[in-house]
Protein backbone atom coordinates (compact mmCIF):
# COMPACT_ATOMS: atom_id res chain seq x y z
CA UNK A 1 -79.36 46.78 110.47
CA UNK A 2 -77.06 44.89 108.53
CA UNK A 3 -74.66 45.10 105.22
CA UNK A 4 -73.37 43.55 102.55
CA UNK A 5 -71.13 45.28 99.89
CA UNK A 6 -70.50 43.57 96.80
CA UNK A 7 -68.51 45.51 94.21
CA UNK A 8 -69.56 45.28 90.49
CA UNK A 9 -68.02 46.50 87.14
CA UNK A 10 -67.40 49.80 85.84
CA UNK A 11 -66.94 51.31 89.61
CA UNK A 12 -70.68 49.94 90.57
CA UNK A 13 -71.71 48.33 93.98
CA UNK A 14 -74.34 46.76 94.97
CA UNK A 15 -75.00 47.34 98.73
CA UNK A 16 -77.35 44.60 100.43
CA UNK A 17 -79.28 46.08 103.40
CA UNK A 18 -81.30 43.79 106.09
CA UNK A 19 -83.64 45.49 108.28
CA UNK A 20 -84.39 43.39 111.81
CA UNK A 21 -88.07 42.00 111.48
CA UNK A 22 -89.13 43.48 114.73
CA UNK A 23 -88.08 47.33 112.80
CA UNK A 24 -90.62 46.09 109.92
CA UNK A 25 -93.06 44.82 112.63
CA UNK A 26 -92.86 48.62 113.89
CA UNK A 27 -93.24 50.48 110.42
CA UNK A 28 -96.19 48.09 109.46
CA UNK A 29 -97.80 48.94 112.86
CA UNK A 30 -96.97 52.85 111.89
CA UNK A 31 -98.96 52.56 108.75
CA UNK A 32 -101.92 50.66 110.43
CA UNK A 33 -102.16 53.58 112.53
CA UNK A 34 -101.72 56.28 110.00
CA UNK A 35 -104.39 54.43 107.04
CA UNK A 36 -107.03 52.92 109.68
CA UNK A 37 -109.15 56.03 109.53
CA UNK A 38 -109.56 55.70 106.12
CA UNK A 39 -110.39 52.31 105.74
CA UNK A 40 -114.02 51.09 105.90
CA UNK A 41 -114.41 47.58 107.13
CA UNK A 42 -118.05 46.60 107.61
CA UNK A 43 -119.45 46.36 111.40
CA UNK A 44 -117.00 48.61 112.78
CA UNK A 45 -116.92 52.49 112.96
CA UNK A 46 -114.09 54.20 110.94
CA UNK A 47 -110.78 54.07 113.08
CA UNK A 48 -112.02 51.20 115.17
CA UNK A 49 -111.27 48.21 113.03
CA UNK A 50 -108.45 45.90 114.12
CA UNK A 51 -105.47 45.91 112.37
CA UNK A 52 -105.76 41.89 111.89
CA UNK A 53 -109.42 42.02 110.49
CA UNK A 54 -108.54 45.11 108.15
CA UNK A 55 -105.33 42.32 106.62
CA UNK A 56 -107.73 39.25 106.91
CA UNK A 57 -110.65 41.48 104.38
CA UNK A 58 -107.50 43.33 102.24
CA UNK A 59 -104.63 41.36 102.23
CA UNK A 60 -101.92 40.58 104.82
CA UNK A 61 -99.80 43.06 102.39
CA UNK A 62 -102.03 45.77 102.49
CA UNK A 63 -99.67 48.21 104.59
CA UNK A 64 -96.71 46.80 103.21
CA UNK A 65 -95.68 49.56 100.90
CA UNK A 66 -95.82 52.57 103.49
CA UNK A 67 -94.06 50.36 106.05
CA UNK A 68 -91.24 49.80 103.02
CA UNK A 69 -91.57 53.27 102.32
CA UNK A 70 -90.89 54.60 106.00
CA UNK A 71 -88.12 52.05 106.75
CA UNK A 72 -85.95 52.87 103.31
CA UNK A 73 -84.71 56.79 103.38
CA UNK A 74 -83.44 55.80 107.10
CA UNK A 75 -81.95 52.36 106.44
CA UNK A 76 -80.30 53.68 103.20
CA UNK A 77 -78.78 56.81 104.97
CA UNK A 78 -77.23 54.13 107.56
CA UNK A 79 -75.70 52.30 105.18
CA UNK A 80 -74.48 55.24 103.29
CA UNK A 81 -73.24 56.26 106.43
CA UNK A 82 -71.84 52.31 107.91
CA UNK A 83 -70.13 51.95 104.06
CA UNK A 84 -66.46 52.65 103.90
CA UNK A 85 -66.46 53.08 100.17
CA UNK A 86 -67.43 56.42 98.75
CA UNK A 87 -70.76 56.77 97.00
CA UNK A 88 -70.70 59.57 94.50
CA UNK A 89 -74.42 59.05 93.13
CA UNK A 90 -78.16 58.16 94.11
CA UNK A 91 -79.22 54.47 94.53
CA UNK A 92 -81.43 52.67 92.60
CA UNK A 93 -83.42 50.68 95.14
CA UNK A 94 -85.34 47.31 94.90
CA UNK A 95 -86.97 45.24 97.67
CA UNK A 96 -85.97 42.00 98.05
CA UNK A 97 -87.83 40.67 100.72
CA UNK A 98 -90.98 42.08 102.35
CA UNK A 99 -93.00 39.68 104.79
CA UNK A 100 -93.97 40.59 108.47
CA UNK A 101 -91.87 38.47 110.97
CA UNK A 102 -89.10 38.45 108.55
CA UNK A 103 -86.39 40.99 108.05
CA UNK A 104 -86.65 43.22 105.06
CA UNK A 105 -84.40 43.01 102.54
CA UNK A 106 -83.56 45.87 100.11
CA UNK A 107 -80.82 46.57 97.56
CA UNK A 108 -79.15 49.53 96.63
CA UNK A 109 -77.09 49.90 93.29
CA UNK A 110 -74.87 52.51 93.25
CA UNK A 111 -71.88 53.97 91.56
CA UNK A 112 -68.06 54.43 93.53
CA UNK A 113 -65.87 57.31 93.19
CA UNK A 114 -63.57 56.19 90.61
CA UNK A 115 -59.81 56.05 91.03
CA UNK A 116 -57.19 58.23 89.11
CA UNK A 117 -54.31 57.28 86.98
CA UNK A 118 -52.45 61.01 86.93
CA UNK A 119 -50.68 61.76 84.06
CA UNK A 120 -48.52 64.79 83.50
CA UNK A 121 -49.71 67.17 86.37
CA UNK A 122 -46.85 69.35 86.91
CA UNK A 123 -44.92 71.49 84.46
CA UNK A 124 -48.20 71.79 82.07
CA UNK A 125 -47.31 73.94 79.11
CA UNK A 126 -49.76 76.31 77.96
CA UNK A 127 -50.18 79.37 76.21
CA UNK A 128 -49.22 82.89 77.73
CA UNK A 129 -51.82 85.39 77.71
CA UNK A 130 -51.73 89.27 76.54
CA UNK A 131 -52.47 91.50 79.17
CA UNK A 132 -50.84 94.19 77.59
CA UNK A 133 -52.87 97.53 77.81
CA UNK A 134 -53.55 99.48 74.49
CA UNK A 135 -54.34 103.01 74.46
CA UNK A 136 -57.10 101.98 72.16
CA UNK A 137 -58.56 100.05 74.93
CA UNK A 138 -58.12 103.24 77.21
CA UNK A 139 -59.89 105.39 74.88
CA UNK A 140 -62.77 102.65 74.07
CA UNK A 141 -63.46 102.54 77.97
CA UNK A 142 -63.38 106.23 78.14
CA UNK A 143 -66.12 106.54 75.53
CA UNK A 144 -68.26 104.04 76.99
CA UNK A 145 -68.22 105.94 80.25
CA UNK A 146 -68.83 109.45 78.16
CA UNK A 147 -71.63 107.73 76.17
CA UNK A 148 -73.38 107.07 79.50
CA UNK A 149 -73.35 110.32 80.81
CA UNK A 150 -74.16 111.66 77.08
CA UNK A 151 -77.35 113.30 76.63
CA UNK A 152 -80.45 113.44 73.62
CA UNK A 153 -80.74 116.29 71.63
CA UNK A 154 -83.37 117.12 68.46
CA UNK A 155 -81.69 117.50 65.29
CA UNK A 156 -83.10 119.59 62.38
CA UNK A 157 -80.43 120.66 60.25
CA UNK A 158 -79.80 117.56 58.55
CA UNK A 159 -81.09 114.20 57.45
CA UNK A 160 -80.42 111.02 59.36
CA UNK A 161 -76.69 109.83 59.77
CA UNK A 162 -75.37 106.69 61.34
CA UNK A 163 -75.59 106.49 65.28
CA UNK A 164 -79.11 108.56 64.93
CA UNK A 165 -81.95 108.28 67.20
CA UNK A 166 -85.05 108.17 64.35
CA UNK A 167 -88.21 108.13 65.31
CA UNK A 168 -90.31 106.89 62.00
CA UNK A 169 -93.51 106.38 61.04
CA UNK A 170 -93.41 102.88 58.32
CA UNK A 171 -95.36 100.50 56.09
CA UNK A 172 -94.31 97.59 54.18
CA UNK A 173 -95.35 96.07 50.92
CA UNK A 174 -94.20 92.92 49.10
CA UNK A 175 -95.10 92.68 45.11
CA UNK A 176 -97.19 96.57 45.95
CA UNK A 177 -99.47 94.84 48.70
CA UNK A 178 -99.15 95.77 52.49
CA UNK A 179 -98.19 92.35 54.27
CA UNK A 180 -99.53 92.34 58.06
CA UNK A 181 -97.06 93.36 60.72
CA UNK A 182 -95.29 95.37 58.66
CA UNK A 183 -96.59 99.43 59.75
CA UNK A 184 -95.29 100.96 62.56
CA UNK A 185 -96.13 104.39 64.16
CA UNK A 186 -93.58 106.53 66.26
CA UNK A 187 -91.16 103.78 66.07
CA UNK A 188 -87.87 105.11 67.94
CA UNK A 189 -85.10 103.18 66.20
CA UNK A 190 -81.55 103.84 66.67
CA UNK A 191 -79.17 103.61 63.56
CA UNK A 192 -76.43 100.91 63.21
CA UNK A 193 -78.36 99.21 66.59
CA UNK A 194 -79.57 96.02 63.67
CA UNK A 195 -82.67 95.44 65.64
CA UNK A 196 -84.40 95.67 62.41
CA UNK A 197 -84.01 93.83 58.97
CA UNK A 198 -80.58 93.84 57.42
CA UNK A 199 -80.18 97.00 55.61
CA UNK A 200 -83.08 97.92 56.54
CA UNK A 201 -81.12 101.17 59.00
CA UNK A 202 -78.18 101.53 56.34
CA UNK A 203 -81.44 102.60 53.66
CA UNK A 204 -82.38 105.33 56.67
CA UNK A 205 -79.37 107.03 55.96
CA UNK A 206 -79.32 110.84 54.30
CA UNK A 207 -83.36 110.71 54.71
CA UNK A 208 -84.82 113.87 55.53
CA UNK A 209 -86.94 115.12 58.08
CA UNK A 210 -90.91 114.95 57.23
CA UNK A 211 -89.98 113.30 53.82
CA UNK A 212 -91.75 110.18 52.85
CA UNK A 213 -88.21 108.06 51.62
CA UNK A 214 -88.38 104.66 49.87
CA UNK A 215 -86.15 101.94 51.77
CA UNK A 216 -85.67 98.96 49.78
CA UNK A 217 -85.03 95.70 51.30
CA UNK A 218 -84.84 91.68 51.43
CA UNK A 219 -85.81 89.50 53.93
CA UNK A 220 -83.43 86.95 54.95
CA UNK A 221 -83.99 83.41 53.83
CA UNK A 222 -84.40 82.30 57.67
CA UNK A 223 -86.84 84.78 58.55
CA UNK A 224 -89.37 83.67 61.49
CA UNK A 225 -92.19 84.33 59.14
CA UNK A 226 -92.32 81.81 56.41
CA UNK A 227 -94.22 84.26 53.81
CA UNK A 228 -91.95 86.63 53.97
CA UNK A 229 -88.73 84.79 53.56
CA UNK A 230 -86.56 85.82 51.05
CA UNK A 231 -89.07 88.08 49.57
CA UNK A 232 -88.02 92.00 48.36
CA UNK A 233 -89.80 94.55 50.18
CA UNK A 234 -90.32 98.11 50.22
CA UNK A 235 -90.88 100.16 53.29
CA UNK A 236 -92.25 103.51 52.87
CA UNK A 237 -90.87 105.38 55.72
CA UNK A 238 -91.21 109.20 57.07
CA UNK A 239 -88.87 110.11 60.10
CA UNK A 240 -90.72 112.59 62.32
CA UNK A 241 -88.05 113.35 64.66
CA UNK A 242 -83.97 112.69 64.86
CA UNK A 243 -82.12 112.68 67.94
CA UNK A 244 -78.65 112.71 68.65
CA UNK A 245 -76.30 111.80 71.65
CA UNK A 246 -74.27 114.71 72.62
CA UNK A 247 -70.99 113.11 74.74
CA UNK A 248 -69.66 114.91 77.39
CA UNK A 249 -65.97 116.77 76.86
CA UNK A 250 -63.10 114.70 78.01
CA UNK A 251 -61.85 117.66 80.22
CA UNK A 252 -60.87 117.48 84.06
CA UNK A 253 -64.31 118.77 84.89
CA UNK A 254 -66.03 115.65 83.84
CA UNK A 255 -63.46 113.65 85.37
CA UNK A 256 -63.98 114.99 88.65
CA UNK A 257 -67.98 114.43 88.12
CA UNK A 258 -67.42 110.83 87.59
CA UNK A 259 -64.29 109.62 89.54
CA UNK A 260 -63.82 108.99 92.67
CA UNK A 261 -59.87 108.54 92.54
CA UNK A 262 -59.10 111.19 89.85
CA UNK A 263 -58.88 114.61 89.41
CA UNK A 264 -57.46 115.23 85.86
CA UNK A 265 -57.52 113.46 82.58
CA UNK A 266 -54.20 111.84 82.84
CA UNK A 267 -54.49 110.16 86.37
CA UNK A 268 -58.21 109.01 84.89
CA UNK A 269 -56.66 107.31 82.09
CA UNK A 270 -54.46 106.01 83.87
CA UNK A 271 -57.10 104.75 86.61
CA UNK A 272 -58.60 102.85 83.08
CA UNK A 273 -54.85 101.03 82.40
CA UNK A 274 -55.18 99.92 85.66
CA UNK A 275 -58.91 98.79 85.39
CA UNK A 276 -58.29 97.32 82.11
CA UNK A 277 -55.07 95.12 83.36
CA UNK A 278 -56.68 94.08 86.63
CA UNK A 279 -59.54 92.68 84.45
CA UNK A 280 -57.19 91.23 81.37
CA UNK A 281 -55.27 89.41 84.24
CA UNK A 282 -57.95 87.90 86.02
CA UNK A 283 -59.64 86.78 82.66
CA UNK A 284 -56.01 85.28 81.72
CA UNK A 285 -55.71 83.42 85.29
CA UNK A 286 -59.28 81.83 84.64
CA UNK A 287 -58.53 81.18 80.78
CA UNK A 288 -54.59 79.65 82.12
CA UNK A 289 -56.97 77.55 85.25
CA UNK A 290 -59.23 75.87 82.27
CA UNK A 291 -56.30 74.99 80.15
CA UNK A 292 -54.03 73.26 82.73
CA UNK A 293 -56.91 71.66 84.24
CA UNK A 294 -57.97 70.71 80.62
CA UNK A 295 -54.37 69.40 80.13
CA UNK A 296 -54.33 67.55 83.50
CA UNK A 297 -57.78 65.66 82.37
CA UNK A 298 -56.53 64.77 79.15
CA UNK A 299 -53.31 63.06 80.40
CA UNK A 300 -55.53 61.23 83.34
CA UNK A 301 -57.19 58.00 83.12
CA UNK A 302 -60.30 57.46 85.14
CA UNK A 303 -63.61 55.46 84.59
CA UNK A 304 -66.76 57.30 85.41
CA UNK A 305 -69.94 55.58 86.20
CA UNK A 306 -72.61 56.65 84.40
CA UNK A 307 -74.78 56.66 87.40
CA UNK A 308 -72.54 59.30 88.82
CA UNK A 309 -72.66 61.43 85.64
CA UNK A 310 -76.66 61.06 85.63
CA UNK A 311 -77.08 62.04 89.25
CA UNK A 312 -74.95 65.35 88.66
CA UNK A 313 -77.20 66.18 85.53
CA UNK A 314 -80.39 65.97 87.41
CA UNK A 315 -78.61 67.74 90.24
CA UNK A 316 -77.47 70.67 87.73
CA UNK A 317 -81.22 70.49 86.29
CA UNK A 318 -82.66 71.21 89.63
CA UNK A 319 -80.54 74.09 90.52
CA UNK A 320 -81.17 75.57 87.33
CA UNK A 321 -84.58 75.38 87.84
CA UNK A 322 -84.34 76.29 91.59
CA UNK A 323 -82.80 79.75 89.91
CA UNK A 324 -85.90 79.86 87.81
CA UNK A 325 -88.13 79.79 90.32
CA UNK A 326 -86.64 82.43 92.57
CA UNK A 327 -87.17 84.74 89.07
CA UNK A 328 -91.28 83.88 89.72
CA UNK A 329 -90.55 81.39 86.85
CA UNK A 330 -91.78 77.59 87.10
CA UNK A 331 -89.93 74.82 84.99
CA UNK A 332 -93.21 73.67 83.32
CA UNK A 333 -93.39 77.87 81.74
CA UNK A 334 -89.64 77.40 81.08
CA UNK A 335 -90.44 74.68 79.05
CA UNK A 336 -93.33 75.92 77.20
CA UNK A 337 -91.65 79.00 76.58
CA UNK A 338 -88.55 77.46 74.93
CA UNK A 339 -89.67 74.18 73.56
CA UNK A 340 -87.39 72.41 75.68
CA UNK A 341 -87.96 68.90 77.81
CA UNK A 342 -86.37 67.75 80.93
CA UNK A 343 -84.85 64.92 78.63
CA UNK A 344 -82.88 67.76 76.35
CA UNK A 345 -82.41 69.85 79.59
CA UNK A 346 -80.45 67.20 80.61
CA UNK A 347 -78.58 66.32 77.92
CA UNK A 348 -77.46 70.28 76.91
CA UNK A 349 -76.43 69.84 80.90
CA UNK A 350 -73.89 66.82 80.29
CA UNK A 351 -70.52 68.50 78.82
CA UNK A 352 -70.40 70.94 81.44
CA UNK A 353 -71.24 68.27 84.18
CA UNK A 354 -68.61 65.98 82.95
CA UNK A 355 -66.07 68.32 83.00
CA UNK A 356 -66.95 69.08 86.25
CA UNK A 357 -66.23 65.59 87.55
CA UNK A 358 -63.33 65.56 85.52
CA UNK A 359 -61.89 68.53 87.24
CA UNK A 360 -62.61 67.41 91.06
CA UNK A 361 -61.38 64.03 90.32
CA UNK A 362 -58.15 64.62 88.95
CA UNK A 363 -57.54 67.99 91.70
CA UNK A 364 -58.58 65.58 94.48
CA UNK A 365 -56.17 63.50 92.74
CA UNK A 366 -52.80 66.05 92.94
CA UNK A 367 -54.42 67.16 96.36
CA UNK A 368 -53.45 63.03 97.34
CA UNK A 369 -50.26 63.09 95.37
CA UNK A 370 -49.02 66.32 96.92
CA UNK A 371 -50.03 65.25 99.99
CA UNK A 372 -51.88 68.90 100.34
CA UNK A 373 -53.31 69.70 103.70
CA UNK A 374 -55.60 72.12 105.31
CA UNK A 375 -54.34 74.49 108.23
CA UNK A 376 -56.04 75.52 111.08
CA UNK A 377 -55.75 79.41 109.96
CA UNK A 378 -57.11 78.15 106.55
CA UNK A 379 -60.34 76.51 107.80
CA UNK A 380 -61.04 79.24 110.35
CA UNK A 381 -61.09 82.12 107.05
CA UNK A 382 -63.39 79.39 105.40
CA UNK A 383 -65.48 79.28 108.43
CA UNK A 384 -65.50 83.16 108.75
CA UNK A 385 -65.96 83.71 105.51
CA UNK A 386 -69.42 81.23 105.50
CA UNK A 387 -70.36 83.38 108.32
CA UNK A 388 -70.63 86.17 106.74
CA UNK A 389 -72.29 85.03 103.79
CA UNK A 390 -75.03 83.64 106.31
CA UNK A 391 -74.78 86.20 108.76
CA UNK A 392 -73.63 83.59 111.80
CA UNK A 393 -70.96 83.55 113.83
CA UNK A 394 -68.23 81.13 112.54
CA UNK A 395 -68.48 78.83 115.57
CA UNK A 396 -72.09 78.44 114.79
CA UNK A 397 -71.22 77.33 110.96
CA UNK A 398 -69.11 74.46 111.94
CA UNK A 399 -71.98 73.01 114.20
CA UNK A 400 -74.24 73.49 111.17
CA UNK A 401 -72.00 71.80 108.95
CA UNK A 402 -71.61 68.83 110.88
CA UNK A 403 -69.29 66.02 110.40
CA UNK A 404 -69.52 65.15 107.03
CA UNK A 405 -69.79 69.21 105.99
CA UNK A 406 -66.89 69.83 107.95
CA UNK A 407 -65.04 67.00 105.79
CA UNK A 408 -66.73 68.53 102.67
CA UNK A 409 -65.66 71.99 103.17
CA UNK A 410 -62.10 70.79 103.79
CA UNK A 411 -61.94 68.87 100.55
CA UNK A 412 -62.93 71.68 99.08
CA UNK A 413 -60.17 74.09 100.44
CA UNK A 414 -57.95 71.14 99.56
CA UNK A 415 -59.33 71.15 95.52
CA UNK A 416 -58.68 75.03 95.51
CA UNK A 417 -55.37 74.60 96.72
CA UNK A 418 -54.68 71.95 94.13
CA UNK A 419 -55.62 74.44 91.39
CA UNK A 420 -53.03 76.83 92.61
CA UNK A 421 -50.17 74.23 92.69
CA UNK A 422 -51.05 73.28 89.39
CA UNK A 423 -50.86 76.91 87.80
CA UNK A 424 -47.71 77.78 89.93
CA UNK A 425 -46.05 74.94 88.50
CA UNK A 426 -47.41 75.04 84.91
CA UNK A 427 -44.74 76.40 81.73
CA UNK A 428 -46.21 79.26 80.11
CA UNK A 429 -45.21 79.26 76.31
């Protein structure tokens, strides 16, 4: 195998790849043998016709496509492999020439990994984040934890008040006539939850148990059905049962039921500050990440194929789909479900895709500049740490990998590194 490289505009190349004719002779051969069975030629038994009489009767051509088609994933992948400059999407192929006793010809268009112009990289201002703890955030986190171990009570004392489980019998009527979809019967609704109708739950308020009430309202102008929208309504509405969450005590009993590290109130609360700060700062080191790598980008200059860009969206596509699928969901029900097509899939894919270039090309970028490098220690953790997402020992993982994953997973520990010099060495304001 031969090639040719010829570099085009906007970080394209065209890669020109000649196959030796006795290779072609070989793959037309392959698909003689593979077809012959199913190819009736008169006078001979099915199987038994020469190769030469089946091209004399069909065409010398005939097994030209599954010869091209055998010989191009592995003379591509050695000219991926044979070219020095770095491909970064798929190739658009054509055949140029296709004739037995002749070499075969293909092309391969194909987009480069685009140089950066670094701007600004170090000393990035951006804004400093709050991760100040407020004992209203202590006491919020509390009650979430005491509304989960809370428990349902019936309540008969007194008519419905916000925060109420209800459980209602309902009918609705526009202009006095009952509109379809609109009766319900032991309908558990919880107050201030808005899954119905706005105002619809504030009406339920001071109703009384086993009393038919009157709640009056609109529907919006947007509602999903068309006859309805924007029309008044009345709902006649009896609530057969109320319910009530009962939260447990904040006391050192409860505490000690639900914590693992505490024993009283105080040491709980402040096992929450501690909670809430570890989670504050880790949201501020992703949000202070974003906006120095967002500062880097902006200050860069680089010109992205839009080959490149297109291969990452169908790449992004198919792994979103690939989740799909493991949730017993296909892409065609997907699609049916939410009106979408691969063509908008792919396009609501794009921002997020180009950022994502954005961000390994200028970090690959400062990892160059910095001249960052990857220690022994540092690729050994990586290695153990693959293991034990794959359950295999480490050794094993780097004969998996291979020589271009090895050189992957380094570039990768090299991009990570980048981020961290970045936000060490960015100004917070």
């Amino acid at each position: 195998m031969s090639l040719q490289v010829e570099k085009l505009e906007n970080n394209m190349a065209k890669l020109t790849i000649e196959v030796p004719a006795e290779e072609l002779e070989k793959a037309i051969e392959g698909a003689y043998q593979k077809n012959k069975n199913r190819i009736n030629v008169p006078g001979f038994r099915k199987g038994k016709a020469p190769r030469k009489m089946i091209e004399q009767i069909y065409g010398k051509e005939v097994f030209y496509e599954d010869a091209a088609n055998a010989l191009i994933p592995d003379a591509y992948e050695k000219a991926y492999d044979e070219c020095e400059e770095e491909i970064v999407s798929s190739p658009r192929i054509d055949v140029e020439q296709l004739e037995a006793g002749k070499p075969f010809i293909i092309t391969a268009e194909v987009a480069l990994k685009p140089s950066v112009e670094l701007g600004q990289y170090k000393g990035v201002k951006v804004d400093k984040a709050d991760v100040e703890v407020t004992e209203e955030e202590i006491t919020a986190e509390i009650d979430k934890e005491r509304d989960k171990n809370s428990r349902t009570v019936d309540v008969t004392d007194r008519p419905v008040k916000d925060g109420d489980i209800a459980t209602i019998d309902f009918e609705g009527f526009v202009d006095g006539v009952a509109f379809e979809g609109g009766k319900g019967t032991d309908y558990p609704l919880t107050i201030g939850s808005h899954a119905f109708i706005p105002g619809f739950e504030e009406e339920l308020i001071g109703a009384e148990l086993e009393v038919e009430t009157d709640v009056n309202v609109t529907f919006p102008e947007d509602y999903q059905a068309e006859e309805l929208a924007g029309k008044a309504a009345v709902f006649k509405c009896t609530v057969k049962r109320l319910q009530e969450k009962q939260l447990p005590e904040l006391d050192d009993d409860f505490v000690g039921e639900i914590s693992e590290e505490s024993d009283t109130v105080e040491e709980y609360k402040e096992e929450i500050r501690k909670k809430i700060e570890k989670r504050k700062t880790d949201e501020a080191k992703a949000v202070k990440e974003d906006a120095v790598i967002d500062a880097i980008i902006a200050d860069a200059k680089m010109d992205i194929p839009e080959a490149m860009i297109e291969t990452q969206q169908r790449q992004t596509v198919q792994e979103y789909a690939q989740r799909m699928q493991s949730q017993g969901i296909s892409m065609e029900q997907y699609m049916q479900f939410t009106g979408m097509t691969n063509e908008m899939l792919l396009e609501q894919v794009k921002p997020q895709v180009m950022k994502k270039i954005q961000s390994r090309l200028v970090l690959e970028a400062v990892a160059a500049a910095e001249d960052i490098q990857v220690t022994d220690e540092e690729m050994a953790q990586e290695l153990k740490t693959m293991g034990e997402v794959y359950q295999m020992e480490p050794d094993k993982v780097l004969e998996l990998l291979g020589e271009n994953g090895r050189k992957q997973v380094t570039e990768d520990i090299r991009v990570r590194k980048a981020v961290d010099f970045v936000v060490e060495n960015a100004q917070e304001e």
